[in-house]
Protein backbone atom coordinates (compact mmCIF):
# COMPACT_ATOMS: atom_id res chain seq x y z
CA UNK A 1 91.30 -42.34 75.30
CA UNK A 2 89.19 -44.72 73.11
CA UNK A 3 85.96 -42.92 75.11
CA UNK A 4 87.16 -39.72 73.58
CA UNK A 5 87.98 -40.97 70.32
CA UNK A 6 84.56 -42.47 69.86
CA UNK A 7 82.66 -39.21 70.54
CA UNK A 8 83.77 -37.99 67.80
CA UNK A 9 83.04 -38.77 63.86
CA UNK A 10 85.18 -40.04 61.13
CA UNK A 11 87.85 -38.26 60.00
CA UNK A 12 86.30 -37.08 56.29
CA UNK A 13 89.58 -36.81 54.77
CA UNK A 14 90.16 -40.10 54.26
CA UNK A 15 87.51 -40.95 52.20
CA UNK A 16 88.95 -38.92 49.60
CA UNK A 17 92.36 -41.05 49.63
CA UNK A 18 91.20 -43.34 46.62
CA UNK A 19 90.22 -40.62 44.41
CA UNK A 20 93.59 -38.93 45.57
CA UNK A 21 95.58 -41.65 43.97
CA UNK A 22 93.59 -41.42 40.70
CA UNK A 23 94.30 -37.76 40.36
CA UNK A 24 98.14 -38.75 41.49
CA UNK A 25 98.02 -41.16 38.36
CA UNK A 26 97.64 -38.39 35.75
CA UNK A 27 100.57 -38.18 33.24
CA UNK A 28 101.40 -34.42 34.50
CA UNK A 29 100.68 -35.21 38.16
CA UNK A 30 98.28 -33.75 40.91
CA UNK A 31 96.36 -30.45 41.35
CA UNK A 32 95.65 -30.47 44.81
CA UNK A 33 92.90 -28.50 44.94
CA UNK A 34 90.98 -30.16 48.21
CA UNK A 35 92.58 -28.23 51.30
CA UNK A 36 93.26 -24.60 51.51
CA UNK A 37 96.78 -24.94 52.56
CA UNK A 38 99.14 -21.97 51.71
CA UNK A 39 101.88 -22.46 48.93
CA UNK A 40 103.58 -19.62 48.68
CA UNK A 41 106.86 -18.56 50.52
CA UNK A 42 106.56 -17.29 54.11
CA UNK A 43 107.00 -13.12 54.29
CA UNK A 44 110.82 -12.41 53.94
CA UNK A 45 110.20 -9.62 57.07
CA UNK A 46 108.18 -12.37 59.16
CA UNK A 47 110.80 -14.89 58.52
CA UNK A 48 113.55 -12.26 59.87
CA UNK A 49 112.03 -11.69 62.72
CA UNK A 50 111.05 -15.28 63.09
CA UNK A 51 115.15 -16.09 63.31
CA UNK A 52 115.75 -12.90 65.59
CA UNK A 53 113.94 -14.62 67.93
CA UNK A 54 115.08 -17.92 67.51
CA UNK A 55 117.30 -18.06 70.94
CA UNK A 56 114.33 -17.87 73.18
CA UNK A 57 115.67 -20.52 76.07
CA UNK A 58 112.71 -19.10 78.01
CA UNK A 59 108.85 -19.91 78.80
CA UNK A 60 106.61 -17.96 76.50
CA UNK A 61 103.58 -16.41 78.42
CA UNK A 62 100.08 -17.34 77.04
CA UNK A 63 98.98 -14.25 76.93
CA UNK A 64 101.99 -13.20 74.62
CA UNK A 65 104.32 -10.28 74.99
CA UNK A 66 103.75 -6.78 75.53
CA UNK A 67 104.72 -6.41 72.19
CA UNK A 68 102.45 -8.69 70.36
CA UNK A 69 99.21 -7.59 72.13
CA UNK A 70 99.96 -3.75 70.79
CA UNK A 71 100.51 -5.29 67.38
CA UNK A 72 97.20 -7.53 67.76
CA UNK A 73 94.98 -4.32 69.01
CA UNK A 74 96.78 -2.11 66.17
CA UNK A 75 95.81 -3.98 63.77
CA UNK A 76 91.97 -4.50 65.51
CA UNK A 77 91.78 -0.87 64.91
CA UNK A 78 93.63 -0.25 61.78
CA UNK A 79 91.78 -2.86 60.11
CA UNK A 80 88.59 -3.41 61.25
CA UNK A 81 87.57 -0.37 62.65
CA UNK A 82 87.45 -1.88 66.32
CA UNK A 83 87.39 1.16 69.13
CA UNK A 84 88.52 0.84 73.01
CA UNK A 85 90.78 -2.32 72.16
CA UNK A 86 93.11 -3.07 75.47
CA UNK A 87 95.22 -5.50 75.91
CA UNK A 88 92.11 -7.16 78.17
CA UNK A 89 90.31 -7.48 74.94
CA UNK A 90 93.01 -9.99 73.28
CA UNK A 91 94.10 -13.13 73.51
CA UNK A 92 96.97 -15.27 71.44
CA UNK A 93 95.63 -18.62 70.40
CA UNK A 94 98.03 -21.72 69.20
CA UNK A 95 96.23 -21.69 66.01
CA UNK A 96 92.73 -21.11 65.29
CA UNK A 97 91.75 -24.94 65.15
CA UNK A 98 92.81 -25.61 68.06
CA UNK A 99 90.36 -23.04 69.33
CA UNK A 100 87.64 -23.96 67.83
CA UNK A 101 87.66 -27.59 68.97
CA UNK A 102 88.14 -26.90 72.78
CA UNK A 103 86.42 -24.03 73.26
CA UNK A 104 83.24 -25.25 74.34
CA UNK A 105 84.56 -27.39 76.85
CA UNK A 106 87.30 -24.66 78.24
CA UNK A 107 83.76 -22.46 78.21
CA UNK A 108 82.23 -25.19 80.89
CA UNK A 109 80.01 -26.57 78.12
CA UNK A 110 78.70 -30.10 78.42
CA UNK A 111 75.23 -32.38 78.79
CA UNK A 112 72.70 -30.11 78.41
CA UNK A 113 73.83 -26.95 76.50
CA UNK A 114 73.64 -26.36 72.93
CA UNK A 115 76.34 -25.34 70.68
CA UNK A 116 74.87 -23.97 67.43
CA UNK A 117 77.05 -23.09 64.27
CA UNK A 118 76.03 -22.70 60.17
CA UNK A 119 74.57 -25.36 58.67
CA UNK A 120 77.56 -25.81 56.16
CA UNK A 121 80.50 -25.55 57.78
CA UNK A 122 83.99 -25.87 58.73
CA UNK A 123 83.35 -29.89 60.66
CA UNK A 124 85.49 -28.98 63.69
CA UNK A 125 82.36 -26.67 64.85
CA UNK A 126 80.72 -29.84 65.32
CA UNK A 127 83.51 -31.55 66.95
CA UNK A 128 84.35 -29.31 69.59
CA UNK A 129 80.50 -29.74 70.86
CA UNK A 130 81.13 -33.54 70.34
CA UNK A 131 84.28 -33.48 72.46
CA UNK A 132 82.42 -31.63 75.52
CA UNK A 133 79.73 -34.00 75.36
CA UNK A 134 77.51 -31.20 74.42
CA UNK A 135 74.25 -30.97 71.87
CA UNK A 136 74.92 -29.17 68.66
CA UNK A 137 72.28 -27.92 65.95
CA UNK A 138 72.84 -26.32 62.25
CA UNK A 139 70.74 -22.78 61.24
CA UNK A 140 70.36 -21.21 57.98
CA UNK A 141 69.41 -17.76 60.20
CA UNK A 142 70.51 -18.13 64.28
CA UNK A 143 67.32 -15.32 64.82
CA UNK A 144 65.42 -18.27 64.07
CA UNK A 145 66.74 -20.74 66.98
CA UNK A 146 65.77 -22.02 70.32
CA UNK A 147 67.75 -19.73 72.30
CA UNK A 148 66.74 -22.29 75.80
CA UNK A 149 69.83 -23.85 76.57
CA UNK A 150 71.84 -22.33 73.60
CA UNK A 151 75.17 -21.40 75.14
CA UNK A 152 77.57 -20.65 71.90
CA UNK A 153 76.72 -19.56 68.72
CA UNK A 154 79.25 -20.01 65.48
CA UNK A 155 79.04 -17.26 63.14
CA UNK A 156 81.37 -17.51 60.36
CA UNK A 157 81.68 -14.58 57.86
CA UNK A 158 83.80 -15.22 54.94
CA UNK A 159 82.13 -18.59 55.06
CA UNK A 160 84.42 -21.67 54.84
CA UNK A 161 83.23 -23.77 52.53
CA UNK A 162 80.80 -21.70 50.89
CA UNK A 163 82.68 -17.99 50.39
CA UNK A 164 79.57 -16.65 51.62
CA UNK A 165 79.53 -13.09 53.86
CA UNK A 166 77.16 -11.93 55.94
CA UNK A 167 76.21 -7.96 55.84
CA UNK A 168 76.68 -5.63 58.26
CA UNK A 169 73.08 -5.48 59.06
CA UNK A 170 73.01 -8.78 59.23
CA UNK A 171 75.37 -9.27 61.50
CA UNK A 172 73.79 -6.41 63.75
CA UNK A 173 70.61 -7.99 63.90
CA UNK A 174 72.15 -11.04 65.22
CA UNK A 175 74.15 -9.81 67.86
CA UNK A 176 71.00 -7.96 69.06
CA UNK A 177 69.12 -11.08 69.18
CA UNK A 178 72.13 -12.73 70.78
CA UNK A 179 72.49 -10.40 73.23
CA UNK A 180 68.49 -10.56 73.85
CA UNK A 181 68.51 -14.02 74.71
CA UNK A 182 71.93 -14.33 76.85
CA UNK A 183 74.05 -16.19 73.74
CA UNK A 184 77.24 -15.91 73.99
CA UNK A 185 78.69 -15.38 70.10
CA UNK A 186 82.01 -16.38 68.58
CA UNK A 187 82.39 -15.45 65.26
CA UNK A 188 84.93 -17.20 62.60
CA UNK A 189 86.75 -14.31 60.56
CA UNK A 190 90.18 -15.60 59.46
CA UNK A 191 88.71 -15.24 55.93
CA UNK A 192 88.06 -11.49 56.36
CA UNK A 193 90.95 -9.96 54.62
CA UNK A 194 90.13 -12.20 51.66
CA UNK A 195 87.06 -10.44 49.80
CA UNK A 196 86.37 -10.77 46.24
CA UNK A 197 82.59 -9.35 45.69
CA UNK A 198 82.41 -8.15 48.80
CA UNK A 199 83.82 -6.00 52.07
CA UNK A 200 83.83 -8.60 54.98
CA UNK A 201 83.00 -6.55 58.29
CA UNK A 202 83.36 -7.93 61.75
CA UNK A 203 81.63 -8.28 65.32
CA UNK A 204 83.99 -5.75 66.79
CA UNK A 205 82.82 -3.06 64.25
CA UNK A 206 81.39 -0.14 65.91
CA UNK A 207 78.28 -0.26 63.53
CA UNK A 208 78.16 -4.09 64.65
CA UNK A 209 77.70 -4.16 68.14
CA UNK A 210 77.26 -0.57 69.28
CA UNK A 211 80.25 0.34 70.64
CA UNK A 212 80.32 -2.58 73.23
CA UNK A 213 82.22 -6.14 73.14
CA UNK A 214 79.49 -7.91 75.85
CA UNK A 215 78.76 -10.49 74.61
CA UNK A 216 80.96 -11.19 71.53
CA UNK A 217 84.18 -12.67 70.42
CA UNK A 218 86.36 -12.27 66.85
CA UNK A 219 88.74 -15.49 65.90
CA UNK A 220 91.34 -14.65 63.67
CA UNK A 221 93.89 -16.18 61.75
CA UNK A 222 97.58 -15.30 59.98
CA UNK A 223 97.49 -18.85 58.45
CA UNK A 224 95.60 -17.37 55.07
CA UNK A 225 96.26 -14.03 55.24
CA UNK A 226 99.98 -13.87 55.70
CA UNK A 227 101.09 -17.73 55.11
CA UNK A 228 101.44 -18.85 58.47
CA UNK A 229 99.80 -21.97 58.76
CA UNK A 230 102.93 -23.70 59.81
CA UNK A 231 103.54 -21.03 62.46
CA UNK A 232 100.19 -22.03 64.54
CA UNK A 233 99.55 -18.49 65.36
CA UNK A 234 96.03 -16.82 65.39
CA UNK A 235 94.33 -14.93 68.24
CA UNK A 236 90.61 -14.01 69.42
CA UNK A 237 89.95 -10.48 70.54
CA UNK A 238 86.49 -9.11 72.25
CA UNK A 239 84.80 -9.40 75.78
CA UNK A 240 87.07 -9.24 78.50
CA UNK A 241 84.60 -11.44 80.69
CA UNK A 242 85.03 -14.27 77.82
CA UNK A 243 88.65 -14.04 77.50
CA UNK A 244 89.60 -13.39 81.04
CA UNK A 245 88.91 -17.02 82.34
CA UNK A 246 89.98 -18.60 79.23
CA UNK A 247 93.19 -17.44 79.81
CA UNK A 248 93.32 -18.50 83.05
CA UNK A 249 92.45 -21.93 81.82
CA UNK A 250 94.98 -21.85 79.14
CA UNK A 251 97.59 -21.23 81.36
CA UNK A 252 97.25 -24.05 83.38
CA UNK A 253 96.94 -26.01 80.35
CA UNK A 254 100.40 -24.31 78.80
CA UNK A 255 98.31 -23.22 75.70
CA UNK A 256 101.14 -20.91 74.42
CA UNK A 257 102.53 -19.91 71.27
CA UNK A 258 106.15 -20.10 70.81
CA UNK A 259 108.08 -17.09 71.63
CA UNK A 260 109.52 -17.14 68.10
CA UNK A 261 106.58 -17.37 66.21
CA UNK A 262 104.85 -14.36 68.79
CA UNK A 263 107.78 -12.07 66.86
CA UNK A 264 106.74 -13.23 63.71
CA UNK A 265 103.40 -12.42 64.30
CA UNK A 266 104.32 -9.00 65.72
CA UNK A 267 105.80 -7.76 61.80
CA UNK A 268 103.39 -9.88 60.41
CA UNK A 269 100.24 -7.64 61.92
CA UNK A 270 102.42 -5.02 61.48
CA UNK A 271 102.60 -4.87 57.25
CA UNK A 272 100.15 -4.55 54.90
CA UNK A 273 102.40 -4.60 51.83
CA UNK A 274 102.65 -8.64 51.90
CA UNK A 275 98.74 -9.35 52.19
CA UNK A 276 98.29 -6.91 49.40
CA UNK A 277 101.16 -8.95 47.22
CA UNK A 278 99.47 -12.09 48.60
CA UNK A 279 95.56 -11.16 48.14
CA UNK A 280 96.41 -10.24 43.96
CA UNK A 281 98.12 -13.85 43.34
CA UNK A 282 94.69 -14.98 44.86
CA UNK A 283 92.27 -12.79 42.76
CA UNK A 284 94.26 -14.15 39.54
CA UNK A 285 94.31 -17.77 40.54
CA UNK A 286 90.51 -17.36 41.44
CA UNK A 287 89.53 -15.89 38.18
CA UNK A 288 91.38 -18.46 36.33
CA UNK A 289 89.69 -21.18 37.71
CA UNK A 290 85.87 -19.61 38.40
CA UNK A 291 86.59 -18.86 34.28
CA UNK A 292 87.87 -22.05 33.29
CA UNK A 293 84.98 -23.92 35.89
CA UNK A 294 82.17 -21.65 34.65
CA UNK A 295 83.25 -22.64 30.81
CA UNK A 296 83.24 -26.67 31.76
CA UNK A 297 79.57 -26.62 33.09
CA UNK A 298 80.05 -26.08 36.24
CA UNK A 299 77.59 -23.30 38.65
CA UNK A 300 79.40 -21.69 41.34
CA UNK A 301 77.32 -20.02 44.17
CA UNK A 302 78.57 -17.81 46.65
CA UNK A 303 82.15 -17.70 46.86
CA UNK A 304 82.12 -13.70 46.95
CA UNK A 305 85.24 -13.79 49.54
CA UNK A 306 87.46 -16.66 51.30
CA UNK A 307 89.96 -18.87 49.45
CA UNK A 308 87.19 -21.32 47.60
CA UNK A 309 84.94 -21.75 44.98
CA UNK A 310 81.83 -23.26 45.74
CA UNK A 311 80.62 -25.08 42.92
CA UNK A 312 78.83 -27.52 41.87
CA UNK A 313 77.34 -29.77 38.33
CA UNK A 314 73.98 -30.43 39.86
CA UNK A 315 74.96 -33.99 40.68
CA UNK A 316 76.45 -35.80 43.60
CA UNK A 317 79.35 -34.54 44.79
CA UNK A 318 81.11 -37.56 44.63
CA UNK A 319 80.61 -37.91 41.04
CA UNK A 320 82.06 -34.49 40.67
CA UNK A 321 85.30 -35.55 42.72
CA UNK A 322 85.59 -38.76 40.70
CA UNK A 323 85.09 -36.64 37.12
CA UNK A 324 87.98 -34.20 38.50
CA UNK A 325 89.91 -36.79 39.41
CA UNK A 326 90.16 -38.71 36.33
CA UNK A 327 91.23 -35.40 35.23
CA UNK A 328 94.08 -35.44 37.80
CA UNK A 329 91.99 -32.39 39.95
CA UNK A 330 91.33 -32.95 43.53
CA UNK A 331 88.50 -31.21 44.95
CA UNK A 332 86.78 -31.39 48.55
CA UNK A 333 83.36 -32.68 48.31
CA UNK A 334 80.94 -30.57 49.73
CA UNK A 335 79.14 -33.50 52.07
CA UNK A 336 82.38 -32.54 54.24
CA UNK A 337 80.99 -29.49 55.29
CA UNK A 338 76.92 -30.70 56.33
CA UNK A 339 74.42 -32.45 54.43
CA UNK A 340 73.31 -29.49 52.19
CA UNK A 341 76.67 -29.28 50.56
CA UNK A 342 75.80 -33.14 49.09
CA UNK A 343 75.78 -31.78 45.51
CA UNK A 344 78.26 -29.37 45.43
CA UNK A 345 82.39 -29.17 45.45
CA UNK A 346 84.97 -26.79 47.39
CA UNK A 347 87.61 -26.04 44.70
CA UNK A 348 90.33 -23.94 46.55
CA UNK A 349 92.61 -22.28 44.99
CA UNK A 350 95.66 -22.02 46.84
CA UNK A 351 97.92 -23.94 44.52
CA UNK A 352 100.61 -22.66 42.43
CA UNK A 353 100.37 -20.34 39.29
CA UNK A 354 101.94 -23.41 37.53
CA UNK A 355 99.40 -25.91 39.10
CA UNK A 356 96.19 -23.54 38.48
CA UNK A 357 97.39 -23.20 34.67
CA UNK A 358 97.53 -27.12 34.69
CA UNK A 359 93.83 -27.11 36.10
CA UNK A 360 92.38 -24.29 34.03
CA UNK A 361 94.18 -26.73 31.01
CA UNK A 362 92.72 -29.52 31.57
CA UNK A 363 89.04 -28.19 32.48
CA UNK A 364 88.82 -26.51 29.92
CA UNK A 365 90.06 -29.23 27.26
């Protein structure tokens, strides 16, 4: 165990433990601003059907029920335009995290291949190379890589931490390339559904990647989008050669997701009405903050979709955590996320109305 543990690097969070009790020590208490956890009440229709299916005395299958894979290609289509979606093009994940840090060794990755991913980013990119024993390398553009010996490439559009989206021709080009030099490419889109400045588009668009999944596979989450996190429930849809053997792997590794949460996800994919409701107590709480951090000095780049602000006071990050703090604001410092973010600060903002009023009070005071 300890030969595992010490491949991989220290667990940032708790560095930011003394600046979390300062911020506890303010007279009217905490705004958590640091992790992008959801705070608001679970879907009353994905609850329902949550406790329909609560007496399942049975093994869930990995690959989910019948049911769940025509709500997970449904919404492929209905939403992002995907075309020819099977059931062979899907897979149910236990959680998109959990994905992301053992997929390149449930790919067959180790010593010797490369594992490439943004150069700020979400740190478990990083760790999942770590914990195959593979090498790992940052871009600003993936066209401009070493494609010898590059076996995944990270795409992830709505950026986490920066809000940043990549264009459709953008993304185009890169699959091309990818595709040129034999790369297989997973791309992170549980932020899609949360654009501000811009319309997120994915791999599996038609316009994307031509009409054909080779090649290419979508992650996607219900954690943001519908409230989920606690559920664990995401899934990853594209080539049928990728997500064939994975789920053969994940199988014999019981890599399921419970049989009650499955039905939850099935209503879940299957309403729009509730990420509507959810995405305009977003846009207010993001306006109220990018207004009240604009007004206090801050600069915020990016941030055009996810749940974050990326900002930043020209100045260590770490100063800026400590100055929110003393101000009873917790923000994620942007070091978290790669070297480059060293001078700027993740402000999420999925607290509370009452708790982004209390912010917006005190920054702007």
């Amino acid at each position: 165990m300890s030969a595992v543990s010490e491949r991989l690097p220290t667990f940032p969070w708790d560095k930011l433990e003394p600046y979390k009790k300062t911020a506890l020590a303010h007279p009217d208490g905490i705004v958590d601003l640091s992790v992008g956890t959801p705070v608001d009440p679970v879907p009353e229709l994905v609850q329902k059907a949550l406790i329909a299916a609560a007496d399942s005395p049975g093994y869930p299958t990995v690959w989910g029920t019948p049911a769940l894979r025509d709500a997970i290609t449904g919404w492929l289509e209905r939403r992002l335009g995907a075309r020819g979606v099977t059931h062979r093009h899907v897979l149910p994940v236990v959680g998109s995290k959990e994905l992301v840090a053992w997929l390149p060794t449930q790919l067959g990755l180790g010593p010797g291949d490369k594992v490439a991913y943004p150069r700020l980013a979400y740190p478990t990119y990083e760790v999942g190379a770590r914990l195959a024993r593979a090498a790992y390398e940052v871009y600003d553009d993936p066209r401009e890589l070493d494609p010898t010996d590059l076996k995944l490439l990270w795409l992830n559009s709505p950026s986490n931490p920066t809000g940043k989206v990549l264009t459709r021709q953008e993304l185009t080009d890169i699959v091309a390339w990818a595709r040129a030099h034999d790369v297989l490419v997973f791309s992170d889109e549980c932020y899609l559904e949360l654009g501000w400045e811009a319309d997120p588009v994915s791999v599996l668009h038609p316009d994307v990647n031509g009409g054909s999944y080779d090649g290419i596979v979508a992650v996607h989450s219900l954690s943001k989008r519908s409230n989920l996190a606690g559920y664990r429930a995401a899934f990853i849809a594209g080539d049928p050669a990728v997500l064939g053997p994975l789920l053969e792997i994940r199988k014999h590794g019981g890599m399921m997701t419970s049989a009650p949460t499955q039905a939850a996800v099935v209503a879940a994919l299957g309403d729009d009405a509730h990420v509507h409701e959810q995405r305009e107590r977003y846009a207010a709480r993001r306006e109220a903050l990018r207004s009240a951090l604009l007004a206090s000095g801050f600069r915020i780049e990016h941030s055009e979709a996810s749940l974050y602000l990326w900002a930043t006071r020209d100045e260590s990050c770490w100063t800026t955590v400590a100055h929110l703090a003393e101000r009873g604001i917790l923000v994620a410092p942007g070091d978290f996320y790669g070297e480059a973010g060293e001078r700027f600060v993740r402000v999420a903002f999925t607290a509370t109305d009452e708790r982004v009023r209390a912010a917006v009070s005190r920054l702007t005071a």
